[in-house]
Structure formats: structure tokens, C-alpha cells
Protein backbone atom coordinates (compact mmCIF):
# COMPACT_ATOMS: atom_id res chain seq x y z
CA UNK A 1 71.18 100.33 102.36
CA UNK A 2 68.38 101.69 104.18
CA UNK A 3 66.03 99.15 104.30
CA UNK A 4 69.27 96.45 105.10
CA UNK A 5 70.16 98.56 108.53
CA UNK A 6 65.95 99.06 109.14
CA UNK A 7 65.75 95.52 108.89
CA UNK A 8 69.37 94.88 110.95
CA UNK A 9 68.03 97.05 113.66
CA UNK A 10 64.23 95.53 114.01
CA UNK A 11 65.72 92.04 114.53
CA UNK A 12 68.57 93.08 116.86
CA UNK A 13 71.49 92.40 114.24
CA UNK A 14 73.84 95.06 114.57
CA UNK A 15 77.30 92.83 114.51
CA UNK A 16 79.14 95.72 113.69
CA UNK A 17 78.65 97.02 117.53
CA UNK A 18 81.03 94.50 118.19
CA UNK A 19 83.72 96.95 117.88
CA UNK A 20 82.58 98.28 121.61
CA UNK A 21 83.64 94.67 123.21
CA UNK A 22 86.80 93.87 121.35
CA UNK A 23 90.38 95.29 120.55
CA UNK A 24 90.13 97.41 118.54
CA UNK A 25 87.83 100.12 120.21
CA UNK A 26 91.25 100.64 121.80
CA UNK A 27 93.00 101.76 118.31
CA UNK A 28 89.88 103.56 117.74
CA UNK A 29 90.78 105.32 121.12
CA UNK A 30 94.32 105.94 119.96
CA UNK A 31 93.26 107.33 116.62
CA UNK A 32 91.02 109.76 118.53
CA UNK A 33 93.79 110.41 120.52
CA UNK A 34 95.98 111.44 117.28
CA UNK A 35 93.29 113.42 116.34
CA UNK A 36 93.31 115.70 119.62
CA UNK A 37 97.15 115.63 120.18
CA UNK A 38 97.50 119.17 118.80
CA UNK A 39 94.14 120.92 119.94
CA UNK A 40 93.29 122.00 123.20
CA UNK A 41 89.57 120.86 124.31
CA UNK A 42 86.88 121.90 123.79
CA UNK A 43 87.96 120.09 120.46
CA UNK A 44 85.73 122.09 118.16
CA UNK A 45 82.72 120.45 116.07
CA UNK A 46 82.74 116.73 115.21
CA UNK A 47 80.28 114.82 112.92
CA UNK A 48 79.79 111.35 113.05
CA UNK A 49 78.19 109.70 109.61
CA UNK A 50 75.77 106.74 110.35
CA UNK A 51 75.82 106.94 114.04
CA UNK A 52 74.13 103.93 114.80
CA UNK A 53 73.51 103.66 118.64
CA UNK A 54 75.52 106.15 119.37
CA UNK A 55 78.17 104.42 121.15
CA UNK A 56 81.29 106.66 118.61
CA UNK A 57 79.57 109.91 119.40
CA UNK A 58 79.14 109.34 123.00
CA UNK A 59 82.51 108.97 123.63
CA UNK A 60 83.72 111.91 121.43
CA UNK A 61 81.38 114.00 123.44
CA UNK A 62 83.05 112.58 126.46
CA UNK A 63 86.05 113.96 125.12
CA UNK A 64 85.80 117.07 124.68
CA UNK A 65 84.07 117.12 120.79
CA UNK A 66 80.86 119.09 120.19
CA UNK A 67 79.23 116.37 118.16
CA UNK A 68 76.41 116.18 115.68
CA UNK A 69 75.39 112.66 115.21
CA UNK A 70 73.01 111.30 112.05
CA UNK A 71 71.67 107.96 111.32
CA UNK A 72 68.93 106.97 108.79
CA UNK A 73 67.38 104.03 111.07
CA UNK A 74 64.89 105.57 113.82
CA UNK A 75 65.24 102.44 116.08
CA UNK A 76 68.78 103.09 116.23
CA UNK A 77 68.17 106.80 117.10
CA UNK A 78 66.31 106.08 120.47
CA UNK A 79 69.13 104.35 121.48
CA UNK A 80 71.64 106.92 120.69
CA UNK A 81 69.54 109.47 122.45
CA UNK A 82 69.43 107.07 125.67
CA UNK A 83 73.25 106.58 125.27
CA UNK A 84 72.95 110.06 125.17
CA UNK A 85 71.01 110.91 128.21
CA UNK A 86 72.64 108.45 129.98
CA UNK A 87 76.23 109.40 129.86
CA UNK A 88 74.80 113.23 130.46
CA UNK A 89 76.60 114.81 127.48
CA UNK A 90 75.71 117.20 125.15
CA UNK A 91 75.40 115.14 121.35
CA UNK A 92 73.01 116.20 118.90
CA UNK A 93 71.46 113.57 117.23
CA UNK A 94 69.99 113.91 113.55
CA UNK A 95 67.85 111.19 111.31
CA UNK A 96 68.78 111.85 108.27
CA UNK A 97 70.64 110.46 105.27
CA UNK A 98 74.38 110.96 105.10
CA UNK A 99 73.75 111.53 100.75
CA UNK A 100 71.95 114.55 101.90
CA UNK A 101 74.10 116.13 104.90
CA UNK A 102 73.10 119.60 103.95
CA UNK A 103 69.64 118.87 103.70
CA UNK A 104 69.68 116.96 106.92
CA UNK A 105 70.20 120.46 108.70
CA UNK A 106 73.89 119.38 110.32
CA UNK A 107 75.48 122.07 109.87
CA UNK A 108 78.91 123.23 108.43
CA UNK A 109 82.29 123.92 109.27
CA UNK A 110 83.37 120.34 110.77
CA UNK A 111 87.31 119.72 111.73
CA UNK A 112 86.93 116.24 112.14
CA UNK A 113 84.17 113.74 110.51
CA UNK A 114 84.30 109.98 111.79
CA UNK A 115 82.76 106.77 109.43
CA UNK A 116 83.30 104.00 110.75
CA UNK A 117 81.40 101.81 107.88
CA UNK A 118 78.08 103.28 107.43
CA UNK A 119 79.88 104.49 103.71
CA UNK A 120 82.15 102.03 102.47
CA UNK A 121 78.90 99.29 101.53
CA UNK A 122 77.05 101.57 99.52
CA UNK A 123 76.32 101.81 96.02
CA UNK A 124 78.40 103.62 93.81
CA UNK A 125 76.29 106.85 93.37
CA UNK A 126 75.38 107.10 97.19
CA UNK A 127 79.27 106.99 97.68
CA UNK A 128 79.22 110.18 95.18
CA UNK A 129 76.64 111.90 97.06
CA UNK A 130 78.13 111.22 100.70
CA UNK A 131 82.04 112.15 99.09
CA UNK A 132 80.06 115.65 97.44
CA UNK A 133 78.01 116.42 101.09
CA UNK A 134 80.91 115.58 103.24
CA UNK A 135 83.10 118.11 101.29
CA UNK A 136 80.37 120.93 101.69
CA UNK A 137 80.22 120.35 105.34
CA UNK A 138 83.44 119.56 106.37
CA UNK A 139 85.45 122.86 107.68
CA UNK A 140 88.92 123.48 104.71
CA UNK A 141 91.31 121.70 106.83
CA UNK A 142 89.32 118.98 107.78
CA UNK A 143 90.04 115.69 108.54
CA UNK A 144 87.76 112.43 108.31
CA UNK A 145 88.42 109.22 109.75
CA UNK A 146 87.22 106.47 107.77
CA UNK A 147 86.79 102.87 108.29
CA UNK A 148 86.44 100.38 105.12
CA UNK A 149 87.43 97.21 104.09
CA UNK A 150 89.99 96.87 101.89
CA UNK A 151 89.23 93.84 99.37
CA UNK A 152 84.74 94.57 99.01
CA UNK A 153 84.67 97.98 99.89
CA UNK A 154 85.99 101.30 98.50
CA UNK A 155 89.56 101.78 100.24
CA UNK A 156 90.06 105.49 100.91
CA UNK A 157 93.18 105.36 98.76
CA UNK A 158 91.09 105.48 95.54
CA UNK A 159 88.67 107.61 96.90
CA UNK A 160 90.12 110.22 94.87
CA UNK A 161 89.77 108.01 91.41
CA UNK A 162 86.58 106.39 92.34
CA UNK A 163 84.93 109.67 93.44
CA UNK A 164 86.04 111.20 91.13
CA UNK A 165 85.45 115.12 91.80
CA UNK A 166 83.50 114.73 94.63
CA UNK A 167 86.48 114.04 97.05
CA UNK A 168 89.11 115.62 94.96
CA UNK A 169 89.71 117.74 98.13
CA UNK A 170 90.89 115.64 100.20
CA UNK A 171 94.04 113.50 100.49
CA UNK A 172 94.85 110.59 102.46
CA UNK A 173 97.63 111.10 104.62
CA UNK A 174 97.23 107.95 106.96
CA UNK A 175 96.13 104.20 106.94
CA UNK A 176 96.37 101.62 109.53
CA UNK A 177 95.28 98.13 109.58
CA UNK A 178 92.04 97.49 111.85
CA UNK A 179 93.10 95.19 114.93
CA UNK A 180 90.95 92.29 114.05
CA UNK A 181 91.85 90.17 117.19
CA UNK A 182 89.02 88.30 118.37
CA UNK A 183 86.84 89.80 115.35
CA UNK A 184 84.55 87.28 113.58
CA UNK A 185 85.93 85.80 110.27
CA UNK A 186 83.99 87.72 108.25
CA UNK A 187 86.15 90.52 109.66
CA UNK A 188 89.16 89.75 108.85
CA UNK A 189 88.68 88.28 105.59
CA UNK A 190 88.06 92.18 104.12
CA UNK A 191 91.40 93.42 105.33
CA UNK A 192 89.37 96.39 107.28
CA UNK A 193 91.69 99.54 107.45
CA UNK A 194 91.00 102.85 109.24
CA UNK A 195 92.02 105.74 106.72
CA UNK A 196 92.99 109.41 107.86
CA UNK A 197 91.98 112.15 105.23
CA UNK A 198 92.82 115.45 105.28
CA UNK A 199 91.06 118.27 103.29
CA UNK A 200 93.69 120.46 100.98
């Protein structure tokens, strides 16, 4: 998956951004909302897996999160640490891979982890790794926000039987369907859902 997002990045193909310009980065909004309706801010820590350009982190730091952002793909980086600069919030932004949190230096102790797809395409023994370095990092009642399509990815209601022990912790106690509207076909065709799961 690396070298696919280097690749995406150097030739400016990043179709998953779309998400900023359509729909459903208001249901994304909501589900933040859901997320905050019982904590006063500042929110506590937040971690966002395969940050991309930022945009996700930006706007959790704009919220009230203190957020630790990591991404693989350096290109993408610089942009989140413009995003970041511009919009004068405090995000700190990591390269590092998300099957290696701990060595990545991100920290521990998260409430809330956000994915909004940089998990649900990779190969079965990344998926392991992320599921085993997500549970080390997260804080014990976390929560984490996922984002997958439901017909070629991993839905987050098998995690637990696809992951095996590596996720065993954690339960899902929501899923909604993504709003798709105005979403390329592509889109819609994998049934994307967002899934809420909360560490036991």
C-alpha cells in the first residue's frame, strides 16, 4: 500500500479527498459530534491513522481534540503541516506506518482513533499489525471510528473474526451507511459504512 498512495500522491490522485466537497463530510461532522456529546472540550487526545493531507485532523483540532496525526507518504505530510499552519492549530503530525504505531513514537492513551480508509485496503497481515498497534495505543475505553467498504473491504463487524486476537478488545457498537450522494460510482458500488468501536 505504500508505494500505491506514494505513487497516488506524486501524480495528484488522491480521489478519496473528495469526501471534503461532498455530503458526507457533513455525517462525518455529526459522527464527530456523537463522539463529543458527553465530554467537555478540551476533548482529550485523538489519533488519526493515515492522515493524508490533513484535512480530518485539522478539523478535530478545530474542535477541541489534541491530535496526533501519521501518514506513510511524505508528499502528503507537507500538506498536512500547511493545513496545519494555516488553520493555526496545534496537530502533531507523524510519518510513520500505522503497522508500527508504537514504533512511530505516537504515543498512548488515545480516547478516540479516526480511519477513515487508510486500513480497510490492506493486506491481511498489515490489517493484523494495525488491529495489534491500535489496541496498544488506544486508551481502555476507547473508541475508533472506522470507515470501510462493506462488499471489498474488511467490515468492522468481523473485525473481531478476521483479526482474530488482535482486536478482540474491542466491540462494535455502531454502523451507519456512508452518504454516498454525489460520490463517484466506484463509491457506492462498495456499500462504504462508517463503524463505531468501542474498547471493553
Amino acid at each position: 500500500m505504500r508505494l500505491f498512495y506514494t505513487a497516488a500522491y506524486s501524480i495528484g490522485f488522491r480521489p478519496w479527498e473528495l469526501m471534503v466537497t461532498l455530503p458526507i463530510r457533513d455525517q462525518i461532522s455529526a459522527l464527530f459530534d456523537r463522539e463529543e456529546a458527553k465530554r467537555k472540550p478540551p476533548f482529550g487526545q485523538a489519533l488519526d491513522l493515515g492522515c493524508g493531507t490533513g484535512h480530518w485532523a485539522v478539523n478535530l483540532a478545530v474542535r477541541g481534540w489534541r491530535v496526533t496525526a501519521i501518514d506513510i507518504v511524505g508528499k502528503a505530510l507537507r500538506a498536512a503541516c500547511k493545513r496545519v499552519r494555516d488553520a493555526d492549530v496545534d496537530v502533531r503530525v507523524i510519518q510513520g506506518d500505522v503497522t508500527a504505531l508504537r514504533s512511530a513514537g505516537v504515543g498512548s492513551g488515545f480516547p478516540f482513533l479516526l480511519d477513515l480508509g487508510a486500513i480497510h485496503g490492506m493486506k491481511e497481515h498489515e490489517r493484523l499489525a494495525v488491529g495489534r498497534e491500535v489496541t496498544a495505543v488506544a486508551a481502555s475505553d476507547a473508541t475508533l471510528l472506522m470507515g470501510a467498504g462493506a462488499q471489498n473491504s474488511v467490515p468492522a463487524r468481523n473485525l473481531s473474526q478476521r483479526h482474530r486476537g488482535s482486536v478482540s478488545d474491542w466491540t462494535v457498537i455502531a454502523e451507519d451507511p456512508c452518504d454516498v450522494t454525489d460520490a463517484p460510482r466506484s463509491v457506492w458500488k462498495a456499500d462504504p459504512r462508517f463503524y463505531r468501536l468501542r474498547r471493553d
